[in-house]
Structure formats: structure tokens, C-alpha cells
C-alpha atoms as a PDB file:
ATOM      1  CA  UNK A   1       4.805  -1.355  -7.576  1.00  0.00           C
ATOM      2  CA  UNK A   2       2.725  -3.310  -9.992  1.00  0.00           C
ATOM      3  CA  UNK A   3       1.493  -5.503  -7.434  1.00  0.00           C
ATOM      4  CA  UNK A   4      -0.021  -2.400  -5.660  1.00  0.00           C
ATOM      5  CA  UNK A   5      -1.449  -1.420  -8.277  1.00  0.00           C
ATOM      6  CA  UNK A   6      -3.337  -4.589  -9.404  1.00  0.00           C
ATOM      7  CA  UNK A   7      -4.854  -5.059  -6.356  1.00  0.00           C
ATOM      8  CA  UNK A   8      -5.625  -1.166  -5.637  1.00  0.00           C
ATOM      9  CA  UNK A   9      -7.788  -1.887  -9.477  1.00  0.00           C
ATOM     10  CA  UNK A  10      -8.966  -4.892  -8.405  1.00  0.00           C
ATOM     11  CA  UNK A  11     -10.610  -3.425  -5.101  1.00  0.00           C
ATOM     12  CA  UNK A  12     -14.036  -2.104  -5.274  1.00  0.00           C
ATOM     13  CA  UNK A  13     -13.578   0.922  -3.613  1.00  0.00           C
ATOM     14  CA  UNK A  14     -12.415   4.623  -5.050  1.00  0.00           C
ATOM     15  CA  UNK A  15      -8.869   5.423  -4.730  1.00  0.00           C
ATOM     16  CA  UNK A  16      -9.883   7.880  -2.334  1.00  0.00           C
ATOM     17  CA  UNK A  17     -11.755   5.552   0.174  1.00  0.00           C
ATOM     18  CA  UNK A  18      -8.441   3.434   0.119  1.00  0.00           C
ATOM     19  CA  UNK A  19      -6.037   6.257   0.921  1.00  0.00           C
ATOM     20  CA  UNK A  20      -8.555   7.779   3.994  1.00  0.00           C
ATOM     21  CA  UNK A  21      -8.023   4.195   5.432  1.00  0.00           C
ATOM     22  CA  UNK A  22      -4.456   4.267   4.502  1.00  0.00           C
ATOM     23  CA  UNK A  23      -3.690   7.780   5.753  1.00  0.00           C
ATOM     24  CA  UNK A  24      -2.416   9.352   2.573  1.00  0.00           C
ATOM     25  CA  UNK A  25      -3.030  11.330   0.085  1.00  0.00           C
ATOM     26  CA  UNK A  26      -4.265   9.860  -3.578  1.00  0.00           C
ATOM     27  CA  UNK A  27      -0.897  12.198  -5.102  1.00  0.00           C
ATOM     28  CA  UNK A  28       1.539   9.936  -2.446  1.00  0.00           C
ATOM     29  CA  UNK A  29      -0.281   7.189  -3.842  1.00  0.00           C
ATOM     30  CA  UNK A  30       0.339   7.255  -7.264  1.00  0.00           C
ATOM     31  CA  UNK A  31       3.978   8.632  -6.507  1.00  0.00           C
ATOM     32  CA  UNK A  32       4.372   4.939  -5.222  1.00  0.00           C
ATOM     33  CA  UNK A  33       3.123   3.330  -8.145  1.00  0.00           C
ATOM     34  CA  UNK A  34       4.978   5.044 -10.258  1.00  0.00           C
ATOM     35  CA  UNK A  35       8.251   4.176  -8.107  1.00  0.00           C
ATOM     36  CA  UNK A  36       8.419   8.502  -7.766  1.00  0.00           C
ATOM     37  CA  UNK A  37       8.153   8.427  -4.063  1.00  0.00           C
ATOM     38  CA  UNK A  38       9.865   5.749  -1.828  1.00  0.00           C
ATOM     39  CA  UNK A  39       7.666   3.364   0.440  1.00  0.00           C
ATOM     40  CA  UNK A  40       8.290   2.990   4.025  1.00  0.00           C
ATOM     41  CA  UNK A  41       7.585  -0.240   5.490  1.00  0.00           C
ATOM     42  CA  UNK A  42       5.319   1.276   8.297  1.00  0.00           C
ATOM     43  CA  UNK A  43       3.202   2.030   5.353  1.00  0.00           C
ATOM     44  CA  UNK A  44       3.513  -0.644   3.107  1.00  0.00           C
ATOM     45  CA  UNK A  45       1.510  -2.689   5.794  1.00  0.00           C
ATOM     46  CA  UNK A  46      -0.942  -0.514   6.424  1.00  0.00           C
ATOM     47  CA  UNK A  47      -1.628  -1.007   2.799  1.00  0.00           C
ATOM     48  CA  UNK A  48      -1.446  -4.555   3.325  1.00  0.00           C
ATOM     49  CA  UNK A  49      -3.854  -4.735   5.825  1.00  0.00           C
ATOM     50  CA  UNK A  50      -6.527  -2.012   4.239  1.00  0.00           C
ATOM     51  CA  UNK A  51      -6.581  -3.856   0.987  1.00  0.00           C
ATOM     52  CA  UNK A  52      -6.728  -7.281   2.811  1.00  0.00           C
ATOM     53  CA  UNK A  53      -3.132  -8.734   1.118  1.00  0.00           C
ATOM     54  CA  UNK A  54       0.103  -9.773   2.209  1.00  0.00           C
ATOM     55  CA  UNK A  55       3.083  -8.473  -0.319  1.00  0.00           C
ATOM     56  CA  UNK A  56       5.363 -10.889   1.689  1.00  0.00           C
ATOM     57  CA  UNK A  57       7.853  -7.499   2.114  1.00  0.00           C
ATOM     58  CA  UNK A  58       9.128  -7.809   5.608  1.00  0.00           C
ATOM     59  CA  UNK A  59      12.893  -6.678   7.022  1.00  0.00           C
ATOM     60  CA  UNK A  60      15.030  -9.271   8.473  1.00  0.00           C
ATOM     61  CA  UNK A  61      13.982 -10.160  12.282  1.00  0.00           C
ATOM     62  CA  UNK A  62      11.252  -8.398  11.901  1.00  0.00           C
ATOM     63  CA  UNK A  63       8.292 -10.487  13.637  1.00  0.00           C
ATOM     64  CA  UNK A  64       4.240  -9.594  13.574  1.00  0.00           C
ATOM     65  CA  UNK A  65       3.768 -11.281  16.678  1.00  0.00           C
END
């Protein structure tokens, strides 16, 4: 989760601001980071799309259109 991580530092904003626009809490999100707590894809996005990057993680046939 390294990637997540670098970018999360990277953005300007307080952890908490990110995970209120997420929709979890700041203890979730450092269980990701530190690969404690597993990552559903649902919320993987959302990630994607509050911090404005694309991780390239996506399932097989799985479309954004």
C-alpha cells in the first residue's frame, strides 16, 4: 500500500479531510497502509477518485463505462 500512502503525503489535505470524503475512518485507513486490514475494490476507487489518481487495480471484465 505504498502507493496509497505516497500520494495520501503528497495531498495537501489532513488525513481526516481525505477519509470524510472517502467514508472511513483515519484507524481503517492506516490499517490499509499497513496491509492490517484488507481493501475492497468498491473502496479502493473511491480513494482513487478523492485523491484524483488511478492505481490501475481493476478485476477482470470489470468496465467504468
Amino acid at each position: 500500500m505504498d502507493k496509497i500512502t505516497g500520494v495520501r503525503e503528497a495531498d495537501s489535505r489532513l488525513l481526516k479531510a481525505i477519509c470524510k470524503a472517502v467514508g472511513m475512518s483515519q484507524m481503517n485507513w492506516y490499517r490499509i497502509e499497513e496491509e492490517k486490514q484488507s481493501l475492497p475494490l468498491e473502496t479502493l476507487h473511491k480513494i482513487e477518485e478523492v485523491l484524483g489518481v488511478d492505481f490501475g487495480v481493476e478485476l477482470e471484465g470489470e468496465n467504468n463505462a
